[in-house]
Protein backbone atom coordinates (compact mmCIF):
# COMPACT_ATOMS: atom_id res chain seq x y z
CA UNK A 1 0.00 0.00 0.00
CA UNK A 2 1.45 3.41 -0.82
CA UNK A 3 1.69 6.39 2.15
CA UNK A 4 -0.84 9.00 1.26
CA UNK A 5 1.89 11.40 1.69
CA UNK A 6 4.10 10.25 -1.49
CA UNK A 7 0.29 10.10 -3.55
CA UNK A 8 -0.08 13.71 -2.90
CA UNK A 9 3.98 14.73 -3.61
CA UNK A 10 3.24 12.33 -6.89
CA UNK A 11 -0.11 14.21 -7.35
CA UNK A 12 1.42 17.73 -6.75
CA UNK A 13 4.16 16.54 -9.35
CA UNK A 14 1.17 15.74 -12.05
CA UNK A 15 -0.66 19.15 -10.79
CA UNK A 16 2.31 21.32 -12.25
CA UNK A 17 3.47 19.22 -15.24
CA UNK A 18 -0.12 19.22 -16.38
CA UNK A 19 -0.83 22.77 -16.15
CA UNK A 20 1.99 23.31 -18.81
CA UNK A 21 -1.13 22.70 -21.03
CA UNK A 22 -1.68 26.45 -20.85
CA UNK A 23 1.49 27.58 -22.74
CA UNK A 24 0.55 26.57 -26.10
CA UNK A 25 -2.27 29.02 -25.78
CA UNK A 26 -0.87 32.25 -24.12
CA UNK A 27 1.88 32.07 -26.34
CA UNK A 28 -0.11 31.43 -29.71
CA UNK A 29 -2.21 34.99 -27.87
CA UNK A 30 0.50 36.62 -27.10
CA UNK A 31 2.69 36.16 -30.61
CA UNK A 32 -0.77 36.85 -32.56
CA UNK A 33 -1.77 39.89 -30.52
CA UNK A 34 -5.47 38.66 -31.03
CA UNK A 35 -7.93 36.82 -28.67
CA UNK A 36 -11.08 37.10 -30.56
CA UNK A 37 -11.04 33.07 -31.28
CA UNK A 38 -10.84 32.22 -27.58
CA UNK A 39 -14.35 32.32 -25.02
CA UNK A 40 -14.49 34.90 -22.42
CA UNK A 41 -17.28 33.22 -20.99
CA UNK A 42 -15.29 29.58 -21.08
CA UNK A 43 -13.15 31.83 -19.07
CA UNK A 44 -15.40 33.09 -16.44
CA UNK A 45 -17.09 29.43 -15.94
CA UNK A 46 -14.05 27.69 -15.70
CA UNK A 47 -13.10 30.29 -13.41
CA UNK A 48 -15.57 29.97 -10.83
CA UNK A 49 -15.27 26.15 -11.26
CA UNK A 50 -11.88 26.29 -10.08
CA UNK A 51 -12.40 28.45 -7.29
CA UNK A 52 -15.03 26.21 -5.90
CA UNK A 53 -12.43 23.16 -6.25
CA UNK A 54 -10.21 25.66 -4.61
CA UNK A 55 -12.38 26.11 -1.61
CA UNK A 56 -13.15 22.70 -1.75
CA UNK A 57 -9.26 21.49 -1.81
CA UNK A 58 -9.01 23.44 1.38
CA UNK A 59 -11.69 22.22 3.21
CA UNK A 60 -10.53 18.58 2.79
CA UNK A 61 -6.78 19.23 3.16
CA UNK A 62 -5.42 18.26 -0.07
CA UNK A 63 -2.31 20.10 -1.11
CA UNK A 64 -2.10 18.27 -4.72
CA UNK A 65 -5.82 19.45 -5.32
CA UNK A 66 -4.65 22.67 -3.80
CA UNK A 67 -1.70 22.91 -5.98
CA UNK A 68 -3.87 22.19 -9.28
CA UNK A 69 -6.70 24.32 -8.79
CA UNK A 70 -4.50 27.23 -7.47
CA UNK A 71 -2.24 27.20 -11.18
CA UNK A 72 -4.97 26.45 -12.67
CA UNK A 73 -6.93 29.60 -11.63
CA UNK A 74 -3.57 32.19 -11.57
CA UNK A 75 -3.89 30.73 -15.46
CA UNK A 76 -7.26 31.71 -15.68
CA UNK A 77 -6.81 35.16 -14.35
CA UNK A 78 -3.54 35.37 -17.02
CA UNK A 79 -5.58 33.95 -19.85
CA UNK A 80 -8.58 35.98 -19.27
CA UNK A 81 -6.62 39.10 -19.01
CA UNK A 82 -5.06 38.50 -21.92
CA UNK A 83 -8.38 37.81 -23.63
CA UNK A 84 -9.59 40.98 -22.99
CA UNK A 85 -6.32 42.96 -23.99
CA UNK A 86 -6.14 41.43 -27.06
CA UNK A 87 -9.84 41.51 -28.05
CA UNK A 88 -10.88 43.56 -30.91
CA UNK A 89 -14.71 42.35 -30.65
CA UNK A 90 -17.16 42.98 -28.29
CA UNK A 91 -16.24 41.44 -25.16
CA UNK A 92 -19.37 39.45 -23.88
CA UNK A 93 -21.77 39.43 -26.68
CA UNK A 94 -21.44 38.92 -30.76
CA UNK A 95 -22.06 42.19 -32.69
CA UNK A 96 -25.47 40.20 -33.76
CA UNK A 97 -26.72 40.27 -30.03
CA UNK A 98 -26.59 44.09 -29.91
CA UNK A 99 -28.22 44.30 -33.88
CA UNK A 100 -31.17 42.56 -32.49
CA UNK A 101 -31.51 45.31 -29.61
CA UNK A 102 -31.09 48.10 -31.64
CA UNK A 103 -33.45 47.04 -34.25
CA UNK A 104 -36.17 46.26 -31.58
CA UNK A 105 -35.85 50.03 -30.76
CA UNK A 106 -35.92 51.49 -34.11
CA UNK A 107 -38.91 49.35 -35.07
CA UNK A 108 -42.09 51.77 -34.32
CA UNK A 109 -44.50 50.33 -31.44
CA UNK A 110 -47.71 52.76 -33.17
CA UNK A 111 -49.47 52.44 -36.49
């Protein structure tokens, strides 16, 4: 049976190495100067998700789950930043979405 101490060093290990996942895509954000193809609202749920894990990895006492959640959102915050430097679209909602708003108002409500 292995210690529960050397599964959560191992753990912490796998919490860093796979958080290198994220350097594909600042880099490709920051070398393009563009973040119009990447969701700010993938952002904000994965976001909160992690939080809550975060909260959640403290509550139980894991420091692996800790570790991973705690990248993980420092990512977030550096990938969502990014996003919205680099955007040169509406931030939230497609140009359409505002269209549909504007045309509701400029259609007359009396005949």
């Amino acid at each position: 049976m292995v210690e529960p101490a050397s599964v959560e060093v191992f753990m912490s290990i796998i919490a860093v190495v796979t958080n290198a996942h994220w350097i594909p895509q600042l880099s490709r954000m920051i070398a393009r100067k563009a973040s119009d193809d990447f969701s700010l609202w993938t952002t904000f749920i994965l976001l909160a998700n992690n939080v809550i894990f975060f909260a959640y990895a403290g509550y139980i006492g894991s420091v692996s789950l800790a570790i991973q959640t705690g990248l993980t959102l420092a990512m977030l915050l550096l990938f969502g930043s990014l996003i919205i430097r680099y955007r040169t679209t509406n931030l939230l909602f497609s140009d359409d979405f505002w269209r549909y708003f504007d045309k509701k108002r400029q259609t007359p409500t009396h005949l």
